[in-house]
Protein backbone atom coordinates (compact mmCIF):
# COMPACT_ATOMS: atom_id res chain seq x y z
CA UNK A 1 -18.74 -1.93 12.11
CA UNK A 2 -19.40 -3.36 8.51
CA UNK A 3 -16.33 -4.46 6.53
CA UNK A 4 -18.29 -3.97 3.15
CA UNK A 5 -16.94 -0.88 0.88
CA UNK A 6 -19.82 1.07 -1.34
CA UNK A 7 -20.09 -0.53 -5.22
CA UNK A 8 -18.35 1.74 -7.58
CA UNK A 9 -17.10 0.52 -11.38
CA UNK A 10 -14.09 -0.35 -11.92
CA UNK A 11 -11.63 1.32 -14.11
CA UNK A 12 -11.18 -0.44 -17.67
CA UNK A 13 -7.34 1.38 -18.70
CA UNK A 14 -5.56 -1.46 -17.00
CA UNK A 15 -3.77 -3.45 -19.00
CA UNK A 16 -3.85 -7.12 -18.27
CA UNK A 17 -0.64 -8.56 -16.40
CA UNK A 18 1.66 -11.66 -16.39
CA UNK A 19 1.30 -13.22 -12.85
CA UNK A 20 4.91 -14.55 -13.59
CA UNK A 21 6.44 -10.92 -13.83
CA UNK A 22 6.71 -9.54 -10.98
CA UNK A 23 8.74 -6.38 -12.52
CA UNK A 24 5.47 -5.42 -14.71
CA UNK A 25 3.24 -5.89 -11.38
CA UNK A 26 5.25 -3.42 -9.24
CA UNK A 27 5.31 -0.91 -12.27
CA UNK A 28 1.41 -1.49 -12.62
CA UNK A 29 0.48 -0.52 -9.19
CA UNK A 30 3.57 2.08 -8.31
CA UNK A 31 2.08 4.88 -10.28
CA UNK A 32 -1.48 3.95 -8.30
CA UNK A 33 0.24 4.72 -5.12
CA UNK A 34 2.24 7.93 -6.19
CA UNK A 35 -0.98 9.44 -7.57
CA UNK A 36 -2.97 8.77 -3.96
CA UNK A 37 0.12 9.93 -1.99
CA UNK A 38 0.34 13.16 -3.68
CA UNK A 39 3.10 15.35 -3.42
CA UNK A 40 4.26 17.87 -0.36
CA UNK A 41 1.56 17.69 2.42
CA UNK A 42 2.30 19.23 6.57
CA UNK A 43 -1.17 18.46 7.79
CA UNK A 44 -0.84 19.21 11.62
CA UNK A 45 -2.60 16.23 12.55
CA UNK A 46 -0.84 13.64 10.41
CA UNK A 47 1.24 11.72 13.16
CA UNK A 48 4.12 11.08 10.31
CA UNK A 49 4.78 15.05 9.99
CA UNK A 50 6.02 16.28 6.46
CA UNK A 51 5.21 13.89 3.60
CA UNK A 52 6.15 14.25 0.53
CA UNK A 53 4.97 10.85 -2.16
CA UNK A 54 3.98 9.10 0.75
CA UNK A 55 7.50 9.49 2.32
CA UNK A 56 6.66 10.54 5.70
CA UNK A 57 9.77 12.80 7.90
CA UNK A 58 9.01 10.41 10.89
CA UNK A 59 9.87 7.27 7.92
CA UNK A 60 12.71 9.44 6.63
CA UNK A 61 14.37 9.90 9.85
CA UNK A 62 13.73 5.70 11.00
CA UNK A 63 16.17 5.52 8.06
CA UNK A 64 19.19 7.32 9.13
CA UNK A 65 21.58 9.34 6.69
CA UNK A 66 20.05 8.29 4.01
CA UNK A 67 17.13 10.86 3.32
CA UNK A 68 19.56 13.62 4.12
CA UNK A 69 19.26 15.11 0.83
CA UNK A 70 20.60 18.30 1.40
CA UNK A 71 23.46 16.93 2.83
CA UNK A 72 23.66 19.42 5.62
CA UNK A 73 24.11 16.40 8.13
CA UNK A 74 20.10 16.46 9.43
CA UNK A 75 16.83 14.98 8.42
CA UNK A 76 14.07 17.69 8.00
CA UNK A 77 10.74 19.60 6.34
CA UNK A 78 13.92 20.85 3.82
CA UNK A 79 14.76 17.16 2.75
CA UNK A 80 11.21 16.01 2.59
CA UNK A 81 10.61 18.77 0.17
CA UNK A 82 13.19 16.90 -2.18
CA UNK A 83 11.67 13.79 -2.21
CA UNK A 84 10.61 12.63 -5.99
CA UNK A 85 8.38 10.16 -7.51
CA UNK A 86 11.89 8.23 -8.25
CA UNK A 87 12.99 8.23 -5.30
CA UNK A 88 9.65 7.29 -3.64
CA UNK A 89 9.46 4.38 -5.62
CA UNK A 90 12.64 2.81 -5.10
CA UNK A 91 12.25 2.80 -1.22
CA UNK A 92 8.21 1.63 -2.02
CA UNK A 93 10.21 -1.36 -3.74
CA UNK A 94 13.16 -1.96 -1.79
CA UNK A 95 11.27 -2.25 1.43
CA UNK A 96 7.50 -2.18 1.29
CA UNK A 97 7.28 -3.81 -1.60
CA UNK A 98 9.62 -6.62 -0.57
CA UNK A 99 8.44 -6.79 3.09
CA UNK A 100 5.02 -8.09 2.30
CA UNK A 101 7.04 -10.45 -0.69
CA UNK A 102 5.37 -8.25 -3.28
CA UNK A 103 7.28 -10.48 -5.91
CA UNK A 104 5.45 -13.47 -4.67
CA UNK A 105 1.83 -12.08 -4.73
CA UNK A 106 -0.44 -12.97 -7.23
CA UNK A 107 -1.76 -9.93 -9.03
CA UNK A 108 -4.40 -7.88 -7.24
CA UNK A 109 -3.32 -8.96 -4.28
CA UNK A 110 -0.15 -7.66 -4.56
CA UNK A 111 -1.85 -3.95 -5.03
CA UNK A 112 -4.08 -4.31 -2.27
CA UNK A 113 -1.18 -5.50 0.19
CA UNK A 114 1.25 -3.42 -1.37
CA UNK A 115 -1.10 0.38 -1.00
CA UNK A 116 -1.89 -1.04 2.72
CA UNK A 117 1.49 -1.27 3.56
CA UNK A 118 2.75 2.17 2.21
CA UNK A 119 -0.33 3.57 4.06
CA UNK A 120 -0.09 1.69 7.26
CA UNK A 121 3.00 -0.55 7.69
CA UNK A 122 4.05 -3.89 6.25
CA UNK A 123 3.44 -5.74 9.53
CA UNK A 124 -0.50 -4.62 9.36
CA UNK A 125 -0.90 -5.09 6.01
CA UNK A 126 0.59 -8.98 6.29
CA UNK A 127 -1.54 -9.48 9.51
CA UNK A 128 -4.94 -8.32 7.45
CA UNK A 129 -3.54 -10.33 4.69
CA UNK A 130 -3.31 -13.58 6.45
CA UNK A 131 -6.19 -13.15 8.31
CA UNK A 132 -8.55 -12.77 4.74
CA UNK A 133 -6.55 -15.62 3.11
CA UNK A 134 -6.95 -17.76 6.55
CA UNK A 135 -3.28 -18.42 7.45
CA UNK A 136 -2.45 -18.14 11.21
CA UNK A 137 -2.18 -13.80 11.67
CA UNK A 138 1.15 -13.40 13.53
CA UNK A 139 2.53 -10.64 10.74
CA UNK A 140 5.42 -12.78 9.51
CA UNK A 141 5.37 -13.66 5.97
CA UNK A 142 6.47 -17.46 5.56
CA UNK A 143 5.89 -20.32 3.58
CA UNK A 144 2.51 -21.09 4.92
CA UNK A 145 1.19 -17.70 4.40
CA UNK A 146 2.55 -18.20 0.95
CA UNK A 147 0.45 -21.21 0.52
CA UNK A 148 -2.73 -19.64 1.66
CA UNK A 149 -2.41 -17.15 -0.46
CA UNK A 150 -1.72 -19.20 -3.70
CA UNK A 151 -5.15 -21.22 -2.78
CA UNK A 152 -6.98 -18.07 -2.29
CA UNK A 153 -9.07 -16.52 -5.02
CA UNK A 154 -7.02 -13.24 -5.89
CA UNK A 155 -9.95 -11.05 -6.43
CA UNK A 156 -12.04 -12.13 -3.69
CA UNK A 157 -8.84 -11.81 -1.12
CA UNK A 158 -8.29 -8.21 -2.23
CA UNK A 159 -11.40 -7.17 -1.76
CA UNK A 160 -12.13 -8.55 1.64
CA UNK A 161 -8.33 -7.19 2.35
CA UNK A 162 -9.65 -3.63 1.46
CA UNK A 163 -13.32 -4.08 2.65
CA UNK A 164 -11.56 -5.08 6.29
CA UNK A 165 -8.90 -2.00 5.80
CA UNK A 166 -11.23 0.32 5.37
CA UNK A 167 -13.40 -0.75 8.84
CA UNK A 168 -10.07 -0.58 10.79
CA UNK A 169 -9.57 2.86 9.13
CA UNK A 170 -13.03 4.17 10.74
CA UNK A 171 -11.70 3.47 13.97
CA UNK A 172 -8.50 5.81 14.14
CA UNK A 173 -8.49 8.92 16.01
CA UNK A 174 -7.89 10.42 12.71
CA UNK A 175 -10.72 9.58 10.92
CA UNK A 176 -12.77 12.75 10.78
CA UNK A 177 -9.75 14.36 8.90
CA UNK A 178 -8.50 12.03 6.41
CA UNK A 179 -11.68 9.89 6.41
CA UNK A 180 -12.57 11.32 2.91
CA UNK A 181 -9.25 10.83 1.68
CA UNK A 182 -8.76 7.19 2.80
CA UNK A 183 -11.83 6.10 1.48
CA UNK A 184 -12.00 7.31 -2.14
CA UNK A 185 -8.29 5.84 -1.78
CA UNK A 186 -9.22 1.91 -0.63
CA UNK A 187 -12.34 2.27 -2.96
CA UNK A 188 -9.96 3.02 -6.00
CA UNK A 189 -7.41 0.23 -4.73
CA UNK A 190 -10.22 -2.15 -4.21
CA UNK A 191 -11.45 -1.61 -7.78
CA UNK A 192 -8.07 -1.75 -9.44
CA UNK A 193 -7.08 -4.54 -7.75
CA UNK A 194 -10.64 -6.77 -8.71
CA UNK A 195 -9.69 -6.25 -12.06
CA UNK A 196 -5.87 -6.90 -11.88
CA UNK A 197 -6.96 -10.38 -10.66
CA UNK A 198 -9.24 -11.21 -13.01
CA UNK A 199 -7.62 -10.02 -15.97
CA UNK A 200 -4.42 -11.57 -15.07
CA UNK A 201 -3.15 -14.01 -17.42
């Protein structure tokens, strides 16, 4: 199946980023990712159950006490509910963010890594990384994927990170119900992320 994603213009309201701050990247493509994710969703066939800003109750309960937000001793459909964009972003920068070295990434990269990763898992999102910079794809993040990625143009890489993305996308069981969804989503990223790169300074 094709890689290649459908042209579509890019939005011009991004403001051009540092590469050096890594603070201004993360807010730059945080509000990206809340706006996809959405807010309180039970789809029946969403394997993740309850979401709430792209915090999933299977993700909530993988992390123990501390989405008990009720603080009636459980994790449920209640504490999902109580998620907010706040709190969705710290845990989208504590751990995705930093799993896939967010800090690290050159910008529009770091978007289209970053939206993979909340969407699909850091490990994936690495592995599709490495594999469209040309590092060796074993999912772990080290100094060599670093280098490949710093030799890589940024725009190109996201692009062929969302192009390939999207063709893995068509081949979930899933597909015929979020389908829609998933690609105006890695369309949008794609876009955003082109222009991130090559507006960088």
């Amino acid at each position: 199946m094709a890689w290649f994603l459908p042209a579509r213009r890019a939005p011009s309201v991004i403001a051009p980023l540092r590469r050096d701050d890594p603070d201004a990247r993360f807010a730059a493509c945080i509000p990206i990712i809340l706006r996809h994710e959405g807010g309180y969703v039970d789809h029946p066939r969403d394997p993740g159950g309850a979401t709430n800003h792209g915090i999933s109750l299977r993700y909530a309960r993988s992390r123990g006490s501390m989405f008990d937000l009720d603080g009636d001793g459980d994790v449920d459909k209640a504490d999902i509910v109580l998620v907010t964009p706040e709190l969705a972003s710290r845990v989208y920068r504590g751990w995705f963010w930093r799993d896939v070295r967010g800090d690290d990434l050159p910008a529009g990269i770091d978007l289209a890594t970053f939206d993979f990763a909340v969407n699909s898992g850091p490990g994936r999102a690495t592995r599709f990384l490495q594999e469209a910079v040309g590092a060796e794809v074993d999912g772990l993040f080290g100094p060599r994927t670093l280098a490949a990625v710093r030799n890589a143009d940024p725009a190109l890489t996201a692009k062929i990170i969302c192009g390939r993305r999207l063709a893995w996308l068509q081949t979930l069981p899933t597909w015929d119900d979020f389908g829609r969804g998933w690609t105006r989503r890695v369309v949008d990223v794609r876009d955003r992320a082109e222009k991130m790169a090559r507006e960088a300074k």
